[in-house]
N, C-alpha and C. Protein backbone atom coordinates (compact mmCIF):
# COMPACT_ATOMS: atom_id res chain seq x y z
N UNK A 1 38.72 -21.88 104.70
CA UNK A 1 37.59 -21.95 103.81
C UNK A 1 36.77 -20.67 103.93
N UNK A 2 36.24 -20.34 102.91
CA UNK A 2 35.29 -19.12 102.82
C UNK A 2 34.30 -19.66 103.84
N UNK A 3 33.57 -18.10 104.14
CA UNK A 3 32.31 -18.61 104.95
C UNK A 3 31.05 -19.09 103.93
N UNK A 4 31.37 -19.03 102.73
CA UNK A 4 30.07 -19.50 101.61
C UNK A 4 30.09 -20.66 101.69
N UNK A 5 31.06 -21.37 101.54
CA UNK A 5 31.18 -22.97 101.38
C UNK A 5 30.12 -23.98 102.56
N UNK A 6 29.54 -24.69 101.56
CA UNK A 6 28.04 -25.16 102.23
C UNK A 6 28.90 -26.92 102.82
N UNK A 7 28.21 -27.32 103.89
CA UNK A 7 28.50 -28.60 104.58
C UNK A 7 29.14 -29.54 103.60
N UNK A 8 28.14 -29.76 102.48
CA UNK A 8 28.53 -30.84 101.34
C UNK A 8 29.91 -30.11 100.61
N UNK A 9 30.30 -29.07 99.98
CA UNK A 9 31.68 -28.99 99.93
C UNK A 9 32.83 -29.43 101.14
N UNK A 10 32.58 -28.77 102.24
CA UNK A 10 33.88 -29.48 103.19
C UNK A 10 33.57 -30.74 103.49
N UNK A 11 32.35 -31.49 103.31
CA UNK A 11 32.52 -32.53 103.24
C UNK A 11 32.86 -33.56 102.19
N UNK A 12 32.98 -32.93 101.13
CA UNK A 12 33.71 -33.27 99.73
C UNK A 12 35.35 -33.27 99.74
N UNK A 13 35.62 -32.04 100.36
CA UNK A 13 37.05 -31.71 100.39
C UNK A 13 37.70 -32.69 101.45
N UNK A 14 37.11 -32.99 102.40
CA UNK A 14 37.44 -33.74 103.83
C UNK A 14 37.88 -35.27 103.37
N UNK A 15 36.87 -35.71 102.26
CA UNK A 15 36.92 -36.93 102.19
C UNK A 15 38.04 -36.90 100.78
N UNK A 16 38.27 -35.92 100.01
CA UNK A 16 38.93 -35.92 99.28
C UNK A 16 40.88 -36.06 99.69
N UNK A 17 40.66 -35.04 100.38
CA UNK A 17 42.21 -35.32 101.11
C UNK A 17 42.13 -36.71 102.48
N UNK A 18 41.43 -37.32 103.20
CA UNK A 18 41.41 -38.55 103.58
C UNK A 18 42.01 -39.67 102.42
N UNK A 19 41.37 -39.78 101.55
CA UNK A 19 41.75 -40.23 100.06
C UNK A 19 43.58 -40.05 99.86
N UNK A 20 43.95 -38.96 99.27
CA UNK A 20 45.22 -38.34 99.27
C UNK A 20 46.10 -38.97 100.52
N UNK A 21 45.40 -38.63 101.95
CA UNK A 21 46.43 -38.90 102.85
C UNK A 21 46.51 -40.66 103.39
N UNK A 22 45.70 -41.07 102.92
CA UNK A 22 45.58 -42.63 102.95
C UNK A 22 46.65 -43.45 101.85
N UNK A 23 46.89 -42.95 100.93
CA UNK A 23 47.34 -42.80 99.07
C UNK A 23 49.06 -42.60 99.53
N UNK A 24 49.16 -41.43 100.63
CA UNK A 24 50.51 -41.05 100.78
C UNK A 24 50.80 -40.94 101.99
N UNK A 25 50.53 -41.61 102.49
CA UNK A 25 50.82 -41.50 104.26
C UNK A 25 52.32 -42.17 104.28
N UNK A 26 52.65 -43.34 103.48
CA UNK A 26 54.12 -43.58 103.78
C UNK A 26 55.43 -43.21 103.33
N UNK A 27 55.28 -42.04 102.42
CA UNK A 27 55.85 -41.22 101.96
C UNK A 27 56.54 -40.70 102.58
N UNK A 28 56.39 -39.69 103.94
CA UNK A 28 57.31 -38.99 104.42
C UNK A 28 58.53 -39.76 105.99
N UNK A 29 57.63 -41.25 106.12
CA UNK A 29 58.78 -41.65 106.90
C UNK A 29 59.58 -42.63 105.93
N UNK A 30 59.48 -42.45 104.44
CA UNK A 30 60.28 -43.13 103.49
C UNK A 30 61.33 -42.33 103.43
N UNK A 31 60.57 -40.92 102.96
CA UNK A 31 60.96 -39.81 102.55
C UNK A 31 62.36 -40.01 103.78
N UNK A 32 62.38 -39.85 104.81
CA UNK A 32 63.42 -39.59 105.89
C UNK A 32 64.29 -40.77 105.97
N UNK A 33 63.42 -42.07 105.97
CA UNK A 33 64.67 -43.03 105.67
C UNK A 33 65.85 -42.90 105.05
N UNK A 34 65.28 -42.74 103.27
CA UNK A 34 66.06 -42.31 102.35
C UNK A 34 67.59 -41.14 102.29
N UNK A 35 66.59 -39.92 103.51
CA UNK A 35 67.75 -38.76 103.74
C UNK A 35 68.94 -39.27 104.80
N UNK A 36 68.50 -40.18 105.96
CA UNK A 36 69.70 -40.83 106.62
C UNK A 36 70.64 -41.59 105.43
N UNK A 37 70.10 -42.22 105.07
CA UNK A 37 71.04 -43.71 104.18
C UNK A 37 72.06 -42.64 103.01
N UNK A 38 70.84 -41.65 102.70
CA UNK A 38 72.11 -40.80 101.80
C UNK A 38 73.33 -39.82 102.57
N UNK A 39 72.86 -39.73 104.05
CA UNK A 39 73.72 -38.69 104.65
C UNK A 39 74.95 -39.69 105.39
N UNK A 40 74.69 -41.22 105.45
CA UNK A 40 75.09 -41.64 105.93
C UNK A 40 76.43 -42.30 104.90
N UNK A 41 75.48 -42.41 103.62
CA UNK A 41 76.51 -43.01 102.64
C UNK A 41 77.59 -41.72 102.12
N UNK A 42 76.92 -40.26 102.40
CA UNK A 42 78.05 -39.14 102.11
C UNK A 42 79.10 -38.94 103.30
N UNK A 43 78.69 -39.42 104.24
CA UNK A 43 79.47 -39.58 105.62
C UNK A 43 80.93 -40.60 105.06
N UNK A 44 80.20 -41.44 104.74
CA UNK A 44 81.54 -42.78 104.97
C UNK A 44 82.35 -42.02 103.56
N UNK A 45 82.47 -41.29 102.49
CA UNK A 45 83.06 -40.65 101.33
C UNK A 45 83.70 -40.16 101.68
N UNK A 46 85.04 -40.19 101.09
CA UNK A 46 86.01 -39.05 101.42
C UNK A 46 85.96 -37.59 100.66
N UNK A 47 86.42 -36.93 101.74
CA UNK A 47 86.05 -35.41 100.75
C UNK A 47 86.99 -35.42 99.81
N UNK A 48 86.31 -34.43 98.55
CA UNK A 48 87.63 -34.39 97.89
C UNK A 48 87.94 -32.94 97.89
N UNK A 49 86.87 -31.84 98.54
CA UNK A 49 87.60 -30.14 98.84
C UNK A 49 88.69 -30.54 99.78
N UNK A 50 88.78 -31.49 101.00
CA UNK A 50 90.17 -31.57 101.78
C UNK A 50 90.79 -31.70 101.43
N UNK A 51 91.39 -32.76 99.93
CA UNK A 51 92.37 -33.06 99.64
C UNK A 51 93.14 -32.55 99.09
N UNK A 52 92.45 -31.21 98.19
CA UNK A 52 92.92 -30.37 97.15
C UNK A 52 94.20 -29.37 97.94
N UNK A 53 95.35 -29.15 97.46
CA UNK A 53 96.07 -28.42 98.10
C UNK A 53 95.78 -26.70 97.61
N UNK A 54 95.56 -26.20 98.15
CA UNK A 54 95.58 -24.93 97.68
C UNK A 54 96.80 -24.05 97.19
């Protein structure tokens, strides 16, 4: 933050992202759920670059 910015702005901004991170807090251990279950469901797939004979 600039040094201009008076108490009542960071205290605007403070409560503004509290807001935001209250709103999206379960987002990023969704977010990671989601990336196992897809790495897990590309796991059990068979490749198909192995199969190709060159």
């Amino acid at each position: 933050m600039s040094r201009t910015t008076t108490d009542a702005e960071r205290e605007r901004k403070r409560a503004e992202a509290e807001a935001l991170t209250s709103n999206y807090r379960a987002i990023g251990p969704a977010a990671v759920l989601a990336a196992l279950i897809c790495l897990k469901s590309k796991d059990e797939r068979p490749s198909l670059a192995g199969s190709r004979a060159a």
